[in-house]
PDB file of N, CA and C in Angstrom:
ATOM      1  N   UNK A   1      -6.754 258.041  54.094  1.00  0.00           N
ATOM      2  CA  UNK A   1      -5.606 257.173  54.131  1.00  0.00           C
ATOM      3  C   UNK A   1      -4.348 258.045  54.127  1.00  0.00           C
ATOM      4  N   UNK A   2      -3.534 257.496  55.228  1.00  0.00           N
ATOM      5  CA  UNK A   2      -2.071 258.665  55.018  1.00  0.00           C
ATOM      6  C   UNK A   2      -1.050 257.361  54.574  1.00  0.00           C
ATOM      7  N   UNK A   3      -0.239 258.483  53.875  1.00  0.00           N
ATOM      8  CA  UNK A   3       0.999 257.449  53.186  1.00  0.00           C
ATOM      9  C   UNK A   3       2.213 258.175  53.789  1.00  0.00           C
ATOM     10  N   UNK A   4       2.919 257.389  54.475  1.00  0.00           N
ATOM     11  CA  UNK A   4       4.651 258.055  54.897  1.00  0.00           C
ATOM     12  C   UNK A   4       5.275 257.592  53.743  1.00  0.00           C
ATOM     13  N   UNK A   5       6.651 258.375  53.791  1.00  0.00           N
ATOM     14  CA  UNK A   5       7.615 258.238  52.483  1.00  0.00           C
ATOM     15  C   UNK A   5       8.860 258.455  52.897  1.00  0.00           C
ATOM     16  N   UNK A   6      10.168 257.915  52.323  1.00  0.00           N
ATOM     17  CA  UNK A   6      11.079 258.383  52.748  1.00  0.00           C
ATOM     18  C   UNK A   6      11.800 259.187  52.793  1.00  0.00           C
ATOM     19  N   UNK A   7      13.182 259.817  52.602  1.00  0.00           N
ATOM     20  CA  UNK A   7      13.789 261.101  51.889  1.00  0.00           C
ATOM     21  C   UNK A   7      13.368 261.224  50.542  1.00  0.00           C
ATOM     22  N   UNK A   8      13.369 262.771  50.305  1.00  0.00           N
ATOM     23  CA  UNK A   8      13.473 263.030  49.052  1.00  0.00           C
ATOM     24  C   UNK A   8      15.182 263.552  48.763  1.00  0.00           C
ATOM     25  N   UNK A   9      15.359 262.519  48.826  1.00  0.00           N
ATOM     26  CA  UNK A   9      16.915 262.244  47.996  1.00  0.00           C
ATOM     27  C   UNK A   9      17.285 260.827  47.239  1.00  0.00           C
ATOM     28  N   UNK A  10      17.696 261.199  46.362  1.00  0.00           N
ATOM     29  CA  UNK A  10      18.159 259.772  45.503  1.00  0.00           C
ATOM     30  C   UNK A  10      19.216 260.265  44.603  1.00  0.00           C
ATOM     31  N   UNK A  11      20.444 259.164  45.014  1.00  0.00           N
ATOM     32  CA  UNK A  11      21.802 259.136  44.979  1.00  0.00           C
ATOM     33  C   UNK A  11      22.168 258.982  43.566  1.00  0.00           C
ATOM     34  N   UNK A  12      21.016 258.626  42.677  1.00  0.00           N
ATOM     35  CA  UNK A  12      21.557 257.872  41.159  1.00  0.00           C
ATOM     36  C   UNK A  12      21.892 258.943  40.670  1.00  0.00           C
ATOM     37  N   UNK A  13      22.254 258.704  39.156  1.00  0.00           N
ATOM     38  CA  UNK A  13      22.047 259.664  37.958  1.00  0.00           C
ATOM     39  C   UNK A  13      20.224 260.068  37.530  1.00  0.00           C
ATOM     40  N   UNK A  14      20.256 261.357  36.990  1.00  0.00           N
ATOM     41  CA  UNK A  14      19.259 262.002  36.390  1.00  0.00           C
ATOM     42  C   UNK A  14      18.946 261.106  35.486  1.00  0.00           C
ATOM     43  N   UNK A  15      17.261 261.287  35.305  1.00  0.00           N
ATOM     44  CA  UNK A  15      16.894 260.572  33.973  1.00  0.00           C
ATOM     45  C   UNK A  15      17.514 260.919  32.650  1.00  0.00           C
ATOM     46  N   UNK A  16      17.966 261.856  32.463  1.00  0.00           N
ATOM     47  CA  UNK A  16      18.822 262.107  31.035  1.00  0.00           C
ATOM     48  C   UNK A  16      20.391 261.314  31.397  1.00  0.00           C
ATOM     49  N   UNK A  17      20.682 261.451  32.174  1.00  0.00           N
ATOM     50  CA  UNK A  17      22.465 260.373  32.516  1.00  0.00           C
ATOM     51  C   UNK A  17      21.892 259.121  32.275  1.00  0.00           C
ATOM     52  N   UNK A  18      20.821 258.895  32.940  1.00  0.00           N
ATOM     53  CA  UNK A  18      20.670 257.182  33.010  1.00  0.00           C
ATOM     54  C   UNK A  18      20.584 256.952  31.812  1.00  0.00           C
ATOM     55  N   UNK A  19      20.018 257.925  30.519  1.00  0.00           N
ATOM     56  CA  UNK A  19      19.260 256.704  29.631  1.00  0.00           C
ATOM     57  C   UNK A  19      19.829 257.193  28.414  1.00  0.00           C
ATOM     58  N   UNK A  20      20.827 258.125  28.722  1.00  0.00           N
ATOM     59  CA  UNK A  20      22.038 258.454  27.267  1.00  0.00           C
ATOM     60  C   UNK A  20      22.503 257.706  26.223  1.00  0.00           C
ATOM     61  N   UNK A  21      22.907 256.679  26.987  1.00  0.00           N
ATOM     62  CA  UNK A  21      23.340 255.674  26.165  1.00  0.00           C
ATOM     63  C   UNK A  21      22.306 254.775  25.517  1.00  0.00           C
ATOM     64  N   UNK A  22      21.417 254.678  26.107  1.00  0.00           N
ATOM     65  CA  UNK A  22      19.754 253.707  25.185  1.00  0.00           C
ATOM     66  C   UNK A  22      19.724 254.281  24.144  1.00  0.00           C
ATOM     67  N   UNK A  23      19.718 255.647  24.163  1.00  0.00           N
ATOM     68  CA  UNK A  23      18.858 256.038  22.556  1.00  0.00           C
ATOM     69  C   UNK A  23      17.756 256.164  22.149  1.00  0.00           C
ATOM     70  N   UNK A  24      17.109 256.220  23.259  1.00  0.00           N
ATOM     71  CA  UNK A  24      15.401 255.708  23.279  1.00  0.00           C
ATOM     72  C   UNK A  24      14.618 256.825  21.942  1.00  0.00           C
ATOM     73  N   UNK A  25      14.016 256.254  21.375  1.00  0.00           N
ATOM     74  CA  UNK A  25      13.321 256.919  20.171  1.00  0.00           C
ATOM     75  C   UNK A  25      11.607 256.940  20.932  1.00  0.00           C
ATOM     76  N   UNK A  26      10.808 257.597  20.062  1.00  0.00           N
ATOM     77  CA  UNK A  26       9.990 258.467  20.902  1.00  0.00           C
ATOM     78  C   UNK A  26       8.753 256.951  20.389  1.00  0.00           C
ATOM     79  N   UNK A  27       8.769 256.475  19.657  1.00  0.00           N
ATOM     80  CA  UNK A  27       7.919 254.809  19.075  1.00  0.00           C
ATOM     81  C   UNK A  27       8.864 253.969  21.012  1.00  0.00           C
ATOM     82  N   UNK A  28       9.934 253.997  21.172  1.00  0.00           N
ATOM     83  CA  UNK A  28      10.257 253.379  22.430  1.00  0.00           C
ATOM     84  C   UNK A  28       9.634 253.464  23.725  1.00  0.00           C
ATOM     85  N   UNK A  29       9.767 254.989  23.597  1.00  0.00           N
ATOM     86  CA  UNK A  29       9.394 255.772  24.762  1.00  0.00           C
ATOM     87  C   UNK A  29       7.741 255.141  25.173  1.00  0.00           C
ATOM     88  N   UNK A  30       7.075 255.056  23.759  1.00  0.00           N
ATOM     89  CA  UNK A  30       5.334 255.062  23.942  1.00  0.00           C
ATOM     90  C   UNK A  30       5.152 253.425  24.419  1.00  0.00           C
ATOM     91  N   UNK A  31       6.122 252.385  23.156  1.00  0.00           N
ATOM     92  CA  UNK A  31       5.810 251.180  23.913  1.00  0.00           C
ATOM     93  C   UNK A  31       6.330 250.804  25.684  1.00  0.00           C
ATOM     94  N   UNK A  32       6.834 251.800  26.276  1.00  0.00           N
ATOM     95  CA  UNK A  32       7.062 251.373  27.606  1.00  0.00           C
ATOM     96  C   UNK A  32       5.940 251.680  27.987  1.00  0.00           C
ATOM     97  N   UNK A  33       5.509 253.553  27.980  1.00  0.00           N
ATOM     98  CA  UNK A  33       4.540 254.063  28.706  1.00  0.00           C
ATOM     99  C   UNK A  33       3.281 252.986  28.570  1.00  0.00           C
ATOM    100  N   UNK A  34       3.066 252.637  27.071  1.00  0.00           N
ATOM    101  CA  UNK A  34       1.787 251.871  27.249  1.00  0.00           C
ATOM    102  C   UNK A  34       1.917 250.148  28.077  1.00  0.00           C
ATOM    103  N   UNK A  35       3.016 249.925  27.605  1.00  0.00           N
ATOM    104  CA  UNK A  35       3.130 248.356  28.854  1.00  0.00           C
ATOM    105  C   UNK A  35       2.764 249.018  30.413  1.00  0.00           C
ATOM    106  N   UNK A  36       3.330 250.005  30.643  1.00  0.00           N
ATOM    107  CA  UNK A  36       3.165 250.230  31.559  1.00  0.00           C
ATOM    108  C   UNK A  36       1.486 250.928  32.265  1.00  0.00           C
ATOM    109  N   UNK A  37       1.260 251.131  31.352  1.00  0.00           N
ATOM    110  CA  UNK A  37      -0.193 251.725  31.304  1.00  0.00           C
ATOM    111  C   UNK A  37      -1.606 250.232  31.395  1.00  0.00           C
ATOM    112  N   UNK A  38      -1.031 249.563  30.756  1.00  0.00           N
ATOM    113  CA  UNK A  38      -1.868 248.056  30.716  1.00  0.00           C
ATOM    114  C   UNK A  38      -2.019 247.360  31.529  1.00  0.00           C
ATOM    115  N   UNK A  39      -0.303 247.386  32.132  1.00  0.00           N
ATOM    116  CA  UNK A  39       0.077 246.848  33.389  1.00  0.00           C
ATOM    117  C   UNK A  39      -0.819 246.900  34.609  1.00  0.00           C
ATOM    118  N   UNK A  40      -1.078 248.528  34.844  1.00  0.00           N
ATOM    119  CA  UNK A  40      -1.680 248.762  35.974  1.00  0.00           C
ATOM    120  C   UNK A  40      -3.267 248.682  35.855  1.00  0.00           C
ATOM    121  N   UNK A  41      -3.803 248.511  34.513  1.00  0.00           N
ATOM    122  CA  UNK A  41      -5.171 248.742  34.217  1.00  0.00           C
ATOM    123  C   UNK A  41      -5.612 247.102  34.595  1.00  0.00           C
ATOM    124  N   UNK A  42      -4.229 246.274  34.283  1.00  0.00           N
ATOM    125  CA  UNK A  42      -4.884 244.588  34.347  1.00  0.00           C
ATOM    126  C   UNK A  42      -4.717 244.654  36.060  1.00  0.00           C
ATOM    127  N   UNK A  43      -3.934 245.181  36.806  1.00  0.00           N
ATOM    128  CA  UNK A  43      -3.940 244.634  38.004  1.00  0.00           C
ATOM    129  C   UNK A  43      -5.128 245.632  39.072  1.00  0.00           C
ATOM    130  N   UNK A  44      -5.868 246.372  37.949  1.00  0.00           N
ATOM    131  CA  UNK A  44      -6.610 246.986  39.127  1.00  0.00           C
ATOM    132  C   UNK A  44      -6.972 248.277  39.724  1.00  0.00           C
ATOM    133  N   UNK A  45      -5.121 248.858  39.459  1.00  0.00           N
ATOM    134  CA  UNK A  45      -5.371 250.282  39.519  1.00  0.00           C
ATOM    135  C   UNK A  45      -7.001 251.346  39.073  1.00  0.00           C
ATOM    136  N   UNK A  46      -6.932 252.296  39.709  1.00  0.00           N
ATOM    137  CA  UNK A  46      -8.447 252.913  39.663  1.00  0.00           C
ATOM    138  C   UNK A  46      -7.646 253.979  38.746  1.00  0.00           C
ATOM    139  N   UNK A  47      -8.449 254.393  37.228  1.00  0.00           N
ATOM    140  CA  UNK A  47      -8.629 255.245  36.724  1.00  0.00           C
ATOM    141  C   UNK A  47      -7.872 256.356  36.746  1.00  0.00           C
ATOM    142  N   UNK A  48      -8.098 257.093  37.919  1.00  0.00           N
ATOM    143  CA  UNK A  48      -7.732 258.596  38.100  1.00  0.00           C
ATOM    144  C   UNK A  48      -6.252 258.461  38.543  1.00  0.00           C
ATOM    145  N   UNK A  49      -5.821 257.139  39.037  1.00  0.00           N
ATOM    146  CA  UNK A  49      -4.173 257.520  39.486  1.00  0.00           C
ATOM    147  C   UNK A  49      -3.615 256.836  38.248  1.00  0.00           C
ATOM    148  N   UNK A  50      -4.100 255.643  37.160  1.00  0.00           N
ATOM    149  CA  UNK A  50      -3.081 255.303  36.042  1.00  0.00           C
ATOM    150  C   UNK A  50      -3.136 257.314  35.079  1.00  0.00           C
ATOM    151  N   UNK A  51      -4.171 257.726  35.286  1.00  0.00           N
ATOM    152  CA  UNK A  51      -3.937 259.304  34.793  1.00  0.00           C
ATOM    153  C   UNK A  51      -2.944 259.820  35.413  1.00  0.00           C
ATOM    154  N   UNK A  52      -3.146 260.465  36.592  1.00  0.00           N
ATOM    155  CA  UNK A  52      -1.883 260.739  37.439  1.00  0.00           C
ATOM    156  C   UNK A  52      -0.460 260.530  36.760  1.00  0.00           C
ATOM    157  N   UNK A  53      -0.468 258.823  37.189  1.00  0.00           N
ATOM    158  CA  UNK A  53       0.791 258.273  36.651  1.00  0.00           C
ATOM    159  C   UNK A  53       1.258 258.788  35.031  1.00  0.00           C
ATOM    160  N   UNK A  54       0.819 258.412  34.270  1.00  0.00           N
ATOM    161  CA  UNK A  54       0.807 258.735  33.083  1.00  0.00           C
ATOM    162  C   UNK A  54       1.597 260.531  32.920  1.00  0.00           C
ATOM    163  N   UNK A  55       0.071 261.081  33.597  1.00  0.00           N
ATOM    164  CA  UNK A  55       1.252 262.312  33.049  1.00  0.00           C
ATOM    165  C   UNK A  55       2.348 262.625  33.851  1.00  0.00           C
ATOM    166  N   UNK A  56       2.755 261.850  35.205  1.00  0.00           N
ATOM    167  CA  UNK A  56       3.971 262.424  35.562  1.00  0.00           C
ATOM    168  C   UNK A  56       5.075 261.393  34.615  1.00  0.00           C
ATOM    169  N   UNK A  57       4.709 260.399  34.128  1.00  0.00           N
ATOM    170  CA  UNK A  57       5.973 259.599  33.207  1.00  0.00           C
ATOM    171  C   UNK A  57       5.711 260.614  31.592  1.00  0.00           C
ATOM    172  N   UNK A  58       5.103 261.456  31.330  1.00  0.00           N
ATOM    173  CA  UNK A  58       5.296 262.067  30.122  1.00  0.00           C
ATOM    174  C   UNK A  58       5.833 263.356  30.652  1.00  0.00           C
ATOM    175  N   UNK A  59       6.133 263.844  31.492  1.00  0.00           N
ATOM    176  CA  UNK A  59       7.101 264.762  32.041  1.00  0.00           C
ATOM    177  C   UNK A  59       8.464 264.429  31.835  1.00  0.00           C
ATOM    178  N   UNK A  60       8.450 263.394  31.618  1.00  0.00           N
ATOM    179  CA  UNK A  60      10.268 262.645  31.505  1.00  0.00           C
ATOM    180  C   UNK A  60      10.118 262.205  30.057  1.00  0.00           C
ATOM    181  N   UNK A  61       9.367 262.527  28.920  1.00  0.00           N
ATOM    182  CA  UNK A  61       9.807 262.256  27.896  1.00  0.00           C
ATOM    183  C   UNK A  61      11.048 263.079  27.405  1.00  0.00           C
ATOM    184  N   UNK A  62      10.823 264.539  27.510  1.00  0.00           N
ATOM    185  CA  UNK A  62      11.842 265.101  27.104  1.00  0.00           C
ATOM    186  C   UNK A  62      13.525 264.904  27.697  1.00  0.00           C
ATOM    187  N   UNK A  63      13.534 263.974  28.865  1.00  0.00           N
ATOM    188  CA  UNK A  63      14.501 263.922  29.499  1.00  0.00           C
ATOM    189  C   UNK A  63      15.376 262.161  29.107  1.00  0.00           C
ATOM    190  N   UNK A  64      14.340 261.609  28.677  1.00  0.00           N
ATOM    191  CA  UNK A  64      14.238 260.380  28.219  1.00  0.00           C
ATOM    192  C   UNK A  64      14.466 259.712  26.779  1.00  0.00           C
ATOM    193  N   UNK A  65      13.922 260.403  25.636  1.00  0.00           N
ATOM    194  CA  UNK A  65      14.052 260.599  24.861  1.00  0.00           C
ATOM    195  C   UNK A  65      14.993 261.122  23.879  1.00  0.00           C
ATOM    196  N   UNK A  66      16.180 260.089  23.255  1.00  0.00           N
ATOM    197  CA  UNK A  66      17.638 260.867  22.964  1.00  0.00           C
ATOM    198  C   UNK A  66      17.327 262.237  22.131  1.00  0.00           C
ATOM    199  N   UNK A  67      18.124 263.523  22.277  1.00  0.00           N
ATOM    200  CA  UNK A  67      17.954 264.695  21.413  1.00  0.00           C
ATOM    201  C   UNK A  67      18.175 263.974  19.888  1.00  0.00           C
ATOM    202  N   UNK A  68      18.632 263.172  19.213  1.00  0.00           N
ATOM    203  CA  UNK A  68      18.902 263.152  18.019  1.00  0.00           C
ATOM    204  C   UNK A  68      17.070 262.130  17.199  1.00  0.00           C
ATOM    205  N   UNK A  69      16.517 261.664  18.719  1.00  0.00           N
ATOM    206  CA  UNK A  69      15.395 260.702  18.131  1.00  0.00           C
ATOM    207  C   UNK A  69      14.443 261.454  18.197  1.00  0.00           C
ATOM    208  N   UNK A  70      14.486 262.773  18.703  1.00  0.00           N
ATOM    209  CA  UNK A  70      13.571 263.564  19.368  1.00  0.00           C
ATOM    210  C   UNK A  70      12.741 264.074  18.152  1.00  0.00           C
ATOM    211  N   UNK A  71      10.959 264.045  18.601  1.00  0.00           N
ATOM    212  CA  UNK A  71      10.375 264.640  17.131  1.00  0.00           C
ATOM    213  C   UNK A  71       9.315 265.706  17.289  1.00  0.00           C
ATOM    214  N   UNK A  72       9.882 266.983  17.563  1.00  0.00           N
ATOM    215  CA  UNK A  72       8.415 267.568  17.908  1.00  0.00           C
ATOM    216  C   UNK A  72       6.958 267.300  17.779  1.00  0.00           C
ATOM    217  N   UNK A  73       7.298 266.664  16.723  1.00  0.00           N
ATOM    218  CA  UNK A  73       5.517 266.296  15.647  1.00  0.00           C
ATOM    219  C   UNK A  73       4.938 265.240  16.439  1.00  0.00           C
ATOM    220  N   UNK A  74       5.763 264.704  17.247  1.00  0.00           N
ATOM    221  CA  UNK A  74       5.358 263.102  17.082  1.00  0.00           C
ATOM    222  C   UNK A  74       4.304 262.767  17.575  1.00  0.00           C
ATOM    223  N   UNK A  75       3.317 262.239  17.087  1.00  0.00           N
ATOM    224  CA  UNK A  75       1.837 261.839  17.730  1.00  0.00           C
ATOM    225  C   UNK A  75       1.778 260.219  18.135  1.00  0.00           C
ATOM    226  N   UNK A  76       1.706 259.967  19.790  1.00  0.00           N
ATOM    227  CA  UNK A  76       1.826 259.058  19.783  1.00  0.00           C
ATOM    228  C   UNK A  76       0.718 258.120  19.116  1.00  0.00           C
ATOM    229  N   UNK A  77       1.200 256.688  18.889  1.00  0.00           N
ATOM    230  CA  UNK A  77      -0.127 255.988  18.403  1.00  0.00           C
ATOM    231  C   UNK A  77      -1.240 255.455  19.587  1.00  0.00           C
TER     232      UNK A  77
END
């Protein structure tokens, strides 16, 4: 299967501009990833790409995640 795509350019702000002002705490961060993780498990998605997915959205924790909520330790639940 081939997939076309469009530019790799996008005009917005960086994930750290966009989400400055949220505040997102790292308990935030996990209840998205996991809605989002459920999400794709109820509609079907196969296994190996909700993995995929997953670790490219934990690549953006550190970018996501305000520096002051930030917890090295933190184990998600």
């Amino acid at each position: 299967m081939t997939y076309s795509s469009g530019p790799n350019v996008y005009p917005g702000r960086g994930m750290e501009g966009a989400h400055e002002e949220l505040e997102v705490t790292e308990l935030e961060f996990d209840v998205v990833r996991t809605e989002i993780k459920a999400t794709l498990y109820h509609v079907g998605v196969r296994e190996r790409e909700i993995r995929e997915l997953m670790e490219i959205i934990d690549m953006f924790r550190g970018e996501v995640v305000a520096d002051k909520h930030r917890d090295e330790s933190w184990v998600a639940p």
